[in-house]
Protein backbone atom coordinates (compact mmCIF):
# COMPACT_ATOMS: atom_id res chain seq x y z
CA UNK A 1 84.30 168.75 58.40
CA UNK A 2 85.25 170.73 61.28
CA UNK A 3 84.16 169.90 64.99
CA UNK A 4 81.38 171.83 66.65
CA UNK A 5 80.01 172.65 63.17
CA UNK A 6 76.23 170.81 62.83
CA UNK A 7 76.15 169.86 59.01
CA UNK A 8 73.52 170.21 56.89
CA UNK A 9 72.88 168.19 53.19
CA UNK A 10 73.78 170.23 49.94
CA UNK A 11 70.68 169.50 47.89
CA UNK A 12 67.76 169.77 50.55
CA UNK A 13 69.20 172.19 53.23
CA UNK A 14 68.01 169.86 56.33
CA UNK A 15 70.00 169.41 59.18
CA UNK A 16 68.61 166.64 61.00
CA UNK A 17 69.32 162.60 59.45
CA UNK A 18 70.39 159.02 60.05
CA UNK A 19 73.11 159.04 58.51
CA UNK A 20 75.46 161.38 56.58
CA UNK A 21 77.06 161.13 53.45
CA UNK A 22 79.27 161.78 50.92
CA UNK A 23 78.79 162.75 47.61
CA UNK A 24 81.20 161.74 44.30
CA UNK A 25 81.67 164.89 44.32
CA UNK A 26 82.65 165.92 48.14
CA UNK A 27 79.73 167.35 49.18
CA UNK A 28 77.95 166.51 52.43
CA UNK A 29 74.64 165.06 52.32
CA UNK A 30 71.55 163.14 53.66
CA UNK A 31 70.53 159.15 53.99
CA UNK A 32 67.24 160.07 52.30
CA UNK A 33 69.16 162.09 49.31
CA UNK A 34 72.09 159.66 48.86
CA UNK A 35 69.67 156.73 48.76
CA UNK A 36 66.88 158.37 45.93
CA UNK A 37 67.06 158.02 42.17
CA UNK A 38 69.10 160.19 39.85
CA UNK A 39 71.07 162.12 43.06
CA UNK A 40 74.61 162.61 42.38
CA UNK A 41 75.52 161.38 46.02
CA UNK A 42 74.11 158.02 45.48
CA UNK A 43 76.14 154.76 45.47
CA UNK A 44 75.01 154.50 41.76
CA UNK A 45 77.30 155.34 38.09
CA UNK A 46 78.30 159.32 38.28
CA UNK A 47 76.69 161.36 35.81
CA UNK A 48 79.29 163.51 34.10
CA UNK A 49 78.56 166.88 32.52
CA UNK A 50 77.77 165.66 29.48
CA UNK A 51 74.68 163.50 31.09
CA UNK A 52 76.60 159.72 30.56
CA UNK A 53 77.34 158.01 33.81
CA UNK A 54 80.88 157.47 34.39
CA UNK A 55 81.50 153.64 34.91
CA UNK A 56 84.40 153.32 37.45
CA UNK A 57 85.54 149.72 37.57
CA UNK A 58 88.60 147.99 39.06
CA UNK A 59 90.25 145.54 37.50
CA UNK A 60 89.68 142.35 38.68
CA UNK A 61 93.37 140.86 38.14
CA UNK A 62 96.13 142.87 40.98
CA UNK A 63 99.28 141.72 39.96
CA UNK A 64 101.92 142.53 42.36
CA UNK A 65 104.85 144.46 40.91
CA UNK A 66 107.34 144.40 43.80
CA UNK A 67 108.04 140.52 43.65
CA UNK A 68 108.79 140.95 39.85
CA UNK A 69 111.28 143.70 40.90
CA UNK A 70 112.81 142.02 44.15
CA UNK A 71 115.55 139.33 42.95
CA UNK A 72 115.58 135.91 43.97
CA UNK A 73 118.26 136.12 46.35
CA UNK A 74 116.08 138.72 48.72
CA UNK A 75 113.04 136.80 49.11
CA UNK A 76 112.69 135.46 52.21
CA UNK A 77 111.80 131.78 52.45
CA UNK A 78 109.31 130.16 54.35
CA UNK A 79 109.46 128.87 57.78
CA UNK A 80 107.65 125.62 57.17
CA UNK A 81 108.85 122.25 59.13
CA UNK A 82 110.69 119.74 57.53
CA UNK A 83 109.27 116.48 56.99
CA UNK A 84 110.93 112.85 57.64
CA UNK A 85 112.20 112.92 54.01
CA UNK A 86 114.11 115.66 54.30
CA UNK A 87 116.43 113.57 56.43
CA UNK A 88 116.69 110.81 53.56
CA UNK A 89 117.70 113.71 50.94
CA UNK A 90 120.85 115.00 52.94
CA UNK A 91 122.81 112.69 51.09
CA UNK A 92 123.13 112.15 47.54
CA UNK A 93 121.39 108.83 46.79
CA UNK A 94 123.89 105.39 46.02
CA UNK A 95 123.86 102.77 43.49
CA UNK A 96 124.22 99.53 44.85
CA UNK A 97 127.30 97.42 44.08
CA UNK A 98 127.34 94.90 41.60
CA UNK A 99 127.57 91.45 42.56
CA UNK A 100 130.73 89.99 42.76
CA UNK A 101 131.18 85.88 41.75
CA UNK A 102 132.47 84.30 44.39
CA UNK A 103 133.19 80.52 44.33
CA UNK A 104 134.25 78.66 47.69
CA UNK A 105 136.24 75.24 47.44
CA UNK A 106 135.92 72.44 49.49
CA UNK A 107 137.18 68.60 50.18
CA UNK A 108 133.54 67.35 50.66
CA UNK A 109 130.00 68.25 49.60
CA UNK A 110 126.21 67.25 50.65
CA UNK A 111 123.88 67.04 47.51
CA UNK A 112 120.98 65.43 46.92
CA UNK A 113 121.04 63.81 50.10
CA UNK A 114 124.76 61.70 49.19
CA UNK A 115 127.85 62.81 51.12
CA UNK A 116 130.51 63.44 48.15
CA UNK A 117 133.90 63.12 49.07
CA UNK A 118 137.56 64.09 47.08
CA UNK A 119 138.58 61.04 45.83
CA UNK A 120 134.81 59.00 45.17
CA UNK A 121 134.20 57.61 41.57
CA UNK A 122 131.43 59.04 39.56
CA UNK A 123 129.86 58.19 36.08
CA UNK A 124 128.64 60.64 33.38
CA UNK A 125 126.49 59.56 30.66
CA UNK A 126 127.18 61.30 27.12
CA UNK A 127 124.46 62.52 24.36
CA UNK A 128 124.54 59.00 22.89
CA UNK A 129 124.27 56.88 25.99
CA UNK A 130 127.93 56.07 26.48
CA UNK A 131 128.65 55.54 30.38
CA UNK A 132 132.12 56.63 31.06
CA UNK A 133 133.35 56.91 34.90
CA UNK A 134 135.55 59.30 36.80
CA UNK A 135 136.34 60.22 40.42
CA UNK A 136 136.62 63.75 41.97
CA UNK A 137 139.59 65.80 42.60
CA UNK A 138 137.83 68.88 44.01
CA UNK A 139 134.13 70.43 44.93
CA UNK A 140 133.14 74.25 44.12
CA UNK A 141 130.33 76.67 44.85
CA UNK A 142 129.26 79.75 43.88
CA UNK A 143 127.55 82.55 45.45
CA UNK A 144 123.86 81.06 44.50
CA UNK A 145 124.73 78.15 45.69
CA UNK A 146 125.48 76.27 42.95
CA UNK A 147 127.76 72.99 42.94
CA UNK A 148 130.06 71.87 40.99
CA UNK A 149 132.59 69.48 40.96
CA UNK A 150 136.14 68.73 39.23
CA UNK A 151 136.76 65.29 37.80
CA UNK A 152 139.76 63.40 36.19
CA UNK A 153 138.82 60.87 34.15
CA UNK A 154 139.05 57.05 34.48
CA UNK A 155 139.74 54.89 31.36
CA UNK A 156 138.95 51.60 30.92
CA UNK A 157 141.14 48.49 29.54
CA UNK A 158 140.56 45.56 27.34
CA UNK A 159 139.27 43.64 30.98
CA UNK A 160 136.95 45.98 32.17
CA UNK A 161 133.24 45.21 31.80
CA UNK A 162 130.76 47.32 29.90
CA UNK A 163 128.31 49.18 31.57
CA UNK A 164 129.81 48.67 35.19
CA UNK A 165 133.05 49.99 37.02
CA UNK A 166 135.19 47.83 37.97
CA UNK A 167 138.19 49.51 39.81
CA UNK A 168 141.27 47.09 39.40
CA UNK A 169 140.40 47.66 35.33
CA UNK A 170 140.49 51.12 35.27
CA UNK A 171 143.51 53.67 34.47
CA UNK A 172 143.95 57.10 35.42
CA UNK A 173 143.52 59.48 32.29
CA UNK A 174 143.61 63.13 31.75
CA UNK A 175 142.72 66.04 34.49
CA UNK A 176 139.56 68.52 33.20
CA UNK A 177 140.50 72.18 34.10
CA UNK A 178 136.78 73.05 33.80
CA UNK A 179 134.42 71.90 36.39
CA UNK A 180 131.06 70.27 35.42
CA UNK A 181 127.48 70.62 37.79
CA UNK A 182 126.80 67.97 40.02
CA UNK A 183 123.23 67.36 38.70
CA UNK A 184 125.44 65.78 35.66
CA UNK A 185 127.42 63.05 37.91
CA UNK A 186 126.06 60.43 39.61
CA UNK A 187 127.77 58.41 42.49
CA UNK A 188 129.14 55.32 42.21
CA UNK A 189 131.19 54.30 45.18
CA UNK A 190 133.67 55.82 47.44
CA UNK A 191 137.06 55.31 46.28
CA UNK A 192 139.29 52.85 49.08
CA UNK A 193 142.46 54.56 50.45
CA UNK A 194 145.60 54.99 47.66
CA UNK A 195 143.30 54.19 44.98
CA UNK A 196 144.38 56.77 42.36
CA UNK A 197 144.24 59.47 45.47
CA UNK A 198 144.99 58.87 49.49
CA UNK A 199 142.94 59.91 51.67
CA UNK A 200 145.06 59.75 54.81
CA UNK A 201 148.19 61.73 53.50
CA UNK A 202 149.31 63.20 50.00
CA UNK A 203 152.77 61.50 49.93
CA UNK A 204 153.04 57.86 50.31
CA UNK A 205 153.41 56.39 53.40
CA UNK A 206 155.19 53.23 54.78
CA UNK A 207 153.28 50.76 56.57
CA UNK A 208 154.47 50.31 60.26
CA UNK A 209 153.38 46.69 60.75
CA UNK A 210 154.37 44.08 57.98
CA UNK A 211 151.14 42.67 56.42
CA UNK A 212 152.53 39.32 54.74
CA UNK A 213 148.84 38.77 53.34
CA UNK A 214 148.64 35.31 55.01
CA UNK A 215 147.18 33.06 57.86
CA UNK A 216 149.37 30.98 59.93
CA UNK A 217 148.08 28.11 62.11
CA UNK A 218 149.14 24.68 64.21
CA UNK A 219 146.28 21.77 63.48
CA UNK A 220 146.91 18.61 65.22
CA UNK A 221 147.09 15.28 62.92
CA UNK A 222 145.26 12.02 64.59
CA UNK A 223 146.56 8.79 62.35
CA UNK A 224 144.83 5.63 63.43
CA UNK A 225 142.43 7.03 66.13
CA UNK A 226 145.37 8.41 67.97
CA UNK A 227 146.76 11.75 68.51
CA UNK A 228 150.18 12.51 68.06
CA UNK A 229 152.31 15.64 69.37
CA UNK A 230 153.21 16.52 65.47
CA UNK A 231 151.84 19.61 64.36
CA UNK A 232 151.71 20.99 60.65
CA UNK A 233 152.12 24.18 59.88
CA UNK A 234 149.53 24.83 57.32
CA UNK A 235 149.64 28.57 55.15
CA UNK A 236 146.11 30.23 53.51
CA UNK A 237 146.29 32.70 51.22
């Protein structure tokens, strides 16, 4: 509508109203005809020529067609923060490694409150109740801490007594490659120095003062309530 020009409504001619409209059709006109029944200018269905209103309705469902069209590669991504585990996915995620056995050897071993040693005799009782005996060359354990111990065995002769150990009766026998648990020995006694194994040195040693296994000793001799100056030289074993 052009400026300075006062409008007036197209169906009653007035030029005075609240408000001014438009019709469907273009036309300028009044609250009070917009607003009544069956006037064309009305917010209402159209009426076409034929007399059926004209139902003008939007469909409910907009799809954008310019994101289908746009590729992948131009879409511009959001500026959103990263969280804390975005710092945990910079790096590709790692198995851990596979346990490796590990068995440590020693000379001496605490178990079951008894202090084992290399070179102590031990017994082992078999499935039928047999006690044989055996002494320690060697202690291992493994990474759970299991202990285990290697033995040589110690057989017995026509003058050793059944059922106990008696050490100047025993032999050495043959050396076990595989080592058996400790739970399976039981101690016995600790094995003396150069019995079957030395403690102080591998090789044998010689002896720096002579050890002639006997006692010697001057006792005076009284004959007939007197003491004489005689002495006898008496020898213990």
């Amino acid at each position: 509508m052009p400026l300075g020009l006062k409008p007036s409504c197209s169906c009653c001619r007035t030029g005075n109203t609240a408000m001014w409209r438009r019709s469907s059709q273009g036309d300028v006109v009044c609250n009070s005809c917009a607003i009544a029944p069956g006037s064309s200018g009305g917010h209402g269905n159209s009426v076409s020529k034929t007399g059926k209103p004209e139902a003008h309705r939007r469909s409910a469902r907009l799809r954008n067609t310019k994101a289908r069209t746009q590729p992948a590669a131009d879409r511009k991504l959001s500026s959103k923060g990263k969280g804390r585990r975005h710092i945990f996915k910079l790096k590709n995620p790692l198995r851990a490694p596979e346990a490796v056995a590990t068995v440590v050897t020693s000379d001496s071993i605490l178990y079951q409150g008894v202090f084992y040693q290399v070179g102590d005799v031990v017994s082992v009782l078999d499935e039928e109740g047999e006690l044989y005996f055996a002494q320690i060359r060697g202690f291992m354990q493994d990474q759970y801490c299991e202990k285990s111990a290697v033995i040589t065995w110690l057989l017995p002769t026509t003058g050793s007594p059944k059922g106990k150990f008696d050490p100047s009766t025993y032999i050495l026998g043959p050396e076990e490659e595989l080592p058996r648990r400790m739970e399976f020995l039981e101690f016995v006694c600790h094995a003396p120095s150069e019995y079957f194994h030395s403690r102080c040195s591998p090789y044998p040693t010689l002896a720096i003062h002579t050890d002639k296994c006997c006692t010697w000793t001057h006792l005076p001799l009284c004959v007939g309530g007197s003491s004489t100056s005689q002495q006898a030289k008496t020898e213990y074993w």
